[in-house]
N, C-alpha and C. Protein backbone atom coordinates (compact mmCIF):
# COMPACT_ATOMS: atom_id res chain seq x y z
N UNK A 1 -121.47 9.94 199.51
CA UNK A 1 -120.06 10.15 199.26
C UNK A 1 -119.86 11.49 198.55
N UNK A 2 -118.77 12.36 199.44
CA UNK A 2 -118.98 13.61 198.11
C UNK A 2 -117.41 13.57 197.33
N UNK A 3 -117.62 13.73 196.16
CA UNK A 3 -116.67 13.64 195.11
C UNK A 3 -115.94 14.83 195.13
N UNK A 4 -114.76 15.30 195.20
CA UNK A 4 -114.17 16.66 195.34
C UNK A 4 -113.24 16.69 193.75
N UNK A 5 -113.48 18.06 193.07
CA UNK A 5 -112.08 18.01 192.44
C UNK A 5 -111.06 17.15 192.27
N UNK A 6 -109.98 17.31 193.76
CA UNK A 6 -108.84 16.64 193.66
C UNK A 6 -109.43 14.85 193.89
N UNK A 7 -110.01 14.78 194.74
CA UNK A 7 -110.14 12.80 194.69
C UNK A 7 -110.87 12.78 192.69
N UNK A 8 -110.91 13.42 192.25
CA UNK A 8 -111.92 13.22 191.27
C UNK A 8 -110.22 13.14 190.11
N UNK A 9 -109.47 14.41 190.32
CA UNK A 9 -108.15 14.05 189.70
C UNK A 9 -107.85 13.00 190.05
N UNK A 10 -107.65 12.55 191.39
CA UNK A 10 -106.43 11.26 191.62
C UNK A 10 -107.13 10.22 191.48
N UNK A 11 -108.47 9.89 191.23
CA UNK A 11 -108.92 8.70 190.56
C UNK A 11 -108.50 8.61 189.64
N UNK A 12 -108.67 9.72 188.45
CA UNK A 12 -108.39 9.46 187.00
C UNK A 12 -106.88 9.09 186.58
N UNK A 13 -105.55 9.91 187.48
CA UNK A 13 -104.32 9.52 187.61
C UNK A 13 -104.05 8.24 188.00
N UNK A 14 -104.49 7.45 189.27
CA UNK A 14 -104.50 6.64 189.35
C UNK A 14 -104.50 5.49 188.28
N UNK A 15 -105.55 5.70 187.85
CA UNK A 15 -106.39 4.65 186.57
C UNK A 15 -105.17 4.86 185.27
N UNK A 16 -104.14 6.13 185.41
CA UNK A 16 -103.51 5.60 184.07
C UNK A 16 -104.18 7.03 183.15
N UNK A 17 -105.35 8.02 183.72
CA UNK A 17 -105.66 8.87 182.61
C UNK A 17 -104.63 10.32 182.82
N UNK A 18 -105.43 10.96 182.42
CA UNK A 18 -104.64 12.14 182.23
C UNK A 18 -105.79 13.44 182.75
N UNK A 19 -105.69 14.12 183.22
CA UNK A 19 -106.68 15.31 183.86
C UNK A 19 -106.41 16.67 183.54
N UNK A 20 -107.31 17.59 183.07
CA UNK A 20 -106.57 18.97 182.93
C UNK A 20 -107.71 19.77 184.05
N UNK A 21 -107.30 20.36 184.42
CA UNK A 21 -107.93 21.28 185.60
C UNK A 21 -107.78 22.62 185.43
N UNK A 22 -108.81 23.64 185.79
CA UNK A 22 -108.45 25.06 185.48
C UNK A 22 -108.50 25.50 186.60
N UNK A 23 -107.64 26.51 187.02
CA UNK A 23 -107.27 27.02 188.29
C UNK A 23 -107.64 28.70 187.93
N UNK A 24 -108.50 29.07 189.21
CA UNK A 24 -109.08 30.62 188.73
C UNK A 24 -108.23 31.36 189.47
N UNK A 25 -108.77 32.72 188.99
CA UNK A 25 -108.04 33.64 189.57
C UNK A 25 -107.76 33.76 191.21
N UNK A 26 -109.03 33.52 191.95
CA UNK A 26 -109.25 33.91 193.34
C UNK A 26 -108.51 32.54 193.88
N UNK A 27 -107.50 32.03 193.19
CA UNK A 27 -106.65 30.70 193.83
C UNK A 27 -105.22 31.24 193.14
N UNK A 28 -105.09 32.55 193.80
CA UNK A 28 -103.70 33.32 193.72
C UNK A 28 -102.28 32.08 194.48
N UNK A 29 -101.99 31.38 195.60
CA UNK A 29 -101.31 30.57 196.19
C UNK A 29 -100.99 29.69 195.06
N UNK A 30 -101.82 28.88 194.41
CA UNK A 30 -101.63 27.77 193.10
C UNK A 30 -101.18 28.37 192.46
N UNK A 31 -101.66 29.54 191.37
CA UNK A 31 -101.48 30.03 190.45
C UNK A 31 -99.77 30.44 190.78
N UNK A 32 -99.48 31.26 191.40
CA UNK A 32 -98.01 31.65 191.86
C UNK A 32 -97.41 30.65 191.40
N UNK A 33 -97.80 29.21 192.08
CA UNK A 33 -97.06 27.82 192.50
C UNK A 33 -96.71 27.59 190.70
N UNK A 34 -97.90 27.68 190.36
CA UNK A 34 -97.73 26.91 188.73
C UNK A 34 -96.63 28.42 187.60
N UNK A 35 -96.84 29.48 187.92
CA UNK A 35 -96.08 30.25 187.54
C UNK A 35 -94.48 29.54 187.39
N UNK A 36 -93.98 29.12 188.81
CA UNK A 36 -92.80 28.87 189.08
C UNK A 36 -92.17 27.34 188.01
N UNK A 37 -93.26 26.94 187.65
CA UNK A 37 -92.60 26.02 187.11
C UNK A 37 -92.22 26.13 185.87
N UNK A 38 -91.34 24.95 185.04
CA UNK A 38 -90.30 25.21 184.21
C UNK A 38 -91.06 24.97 182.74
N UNK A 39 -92.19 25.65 182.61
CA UNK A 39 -92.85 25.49 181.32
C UNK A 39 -92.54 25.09 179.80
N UNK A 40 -91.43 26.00 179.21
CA UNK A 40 -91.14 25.71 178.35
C UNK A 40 -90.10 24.55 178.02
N UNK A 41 -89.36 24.12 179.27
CA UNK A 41 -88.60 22.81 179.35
C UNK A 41 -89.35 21.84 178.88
N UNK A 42 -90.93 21.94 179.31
CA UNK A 42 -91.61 20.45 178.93
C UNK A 42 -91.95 20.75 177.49
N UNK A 43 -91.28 19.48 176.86
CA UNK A 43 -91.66 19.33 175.79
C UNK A 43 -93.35 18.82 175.35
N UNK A 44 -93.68 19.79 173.92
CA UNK A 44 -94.91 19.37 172.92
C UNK A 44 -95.41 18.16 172.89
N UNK A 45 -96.09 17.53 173.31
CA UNK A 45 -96.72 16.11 172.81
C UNK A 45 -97.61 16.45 171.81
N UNK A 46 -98.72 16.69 171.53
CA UNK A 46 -99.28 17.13 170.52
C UNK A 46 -100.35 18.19 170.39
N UNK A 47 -100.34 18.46 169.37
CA UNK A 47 -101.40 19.65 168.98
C UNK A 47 -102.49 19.41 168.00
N UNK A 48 -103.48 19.70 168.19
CA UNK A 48 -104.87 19.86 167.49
C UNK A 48 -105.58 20.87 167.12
N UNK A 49 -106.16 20.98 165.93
CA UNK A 49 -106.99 22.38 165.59
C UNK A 49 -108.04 21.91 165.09
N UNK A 50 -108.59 22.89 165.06
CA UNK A 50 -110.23 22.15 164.84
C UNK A 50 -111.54 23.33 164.75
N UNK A 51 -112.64 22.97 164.01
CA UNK A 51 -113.84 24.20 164.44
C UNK A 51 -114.87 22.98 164.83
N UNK A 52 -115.54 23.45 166.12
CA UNK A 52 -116.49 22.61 166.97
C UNK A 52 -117.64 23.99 167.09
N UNK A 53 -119.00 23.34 166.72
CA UNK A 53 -120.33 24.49 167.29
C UNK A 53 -119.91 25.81 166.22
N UNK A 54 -119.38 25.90 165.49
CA UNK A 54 -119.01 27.20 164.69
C UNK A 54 -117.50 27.98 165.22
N UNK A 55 -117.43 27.45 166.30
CA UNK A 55 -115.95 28.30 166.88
C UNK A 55 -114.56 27.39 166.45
N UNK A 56 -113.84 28.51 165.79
CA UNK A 56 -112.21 27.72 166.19
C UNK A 56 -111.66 27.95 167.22
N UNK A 57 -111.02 26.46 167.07
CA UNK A 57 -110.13 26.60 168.55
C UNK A 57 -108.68 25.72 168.24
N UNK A 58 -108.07 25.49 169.23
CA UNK A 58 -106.47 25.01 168.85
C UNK A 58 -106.35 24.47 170.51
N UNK A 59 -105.42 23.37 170.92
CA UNK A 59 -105.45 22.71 171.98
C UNK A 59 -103.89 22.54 171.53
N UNK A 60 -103.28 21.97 172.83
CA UNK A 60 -101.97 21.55 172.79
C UNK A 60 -102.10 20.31 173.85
């Protein structure tokens, strides 16, 4: 069976989780797509900060 990305998202959606995916550069068509949408309309759920391995970092 080969597991792809997206069936690998829509299992986890399915189930109720939540998925974050990174979309690269050489996937100019998506990237455009996600440009267009209404970003700052969606509201904050939450934020985290933190130092992990010696590095800080910050998540939303």
């Amino acid at each position: 069976m080969r597991c792809t990305q997206r069936a690998h998202a829509e299992h986890v959606i399915a189930a109720g989780g939540h998925y974050l995916l990174v979309v690269k550069g050489n996937q100019k068509k998506l990237r455009k797509q996600l440009r267009r949408l209404p970003w700052r309309q969606i509201p904050l759920q939450a934020r985290t900060t933190g130092a992990r391995h010696g590095r800080a970092r910050s998540a939303v």
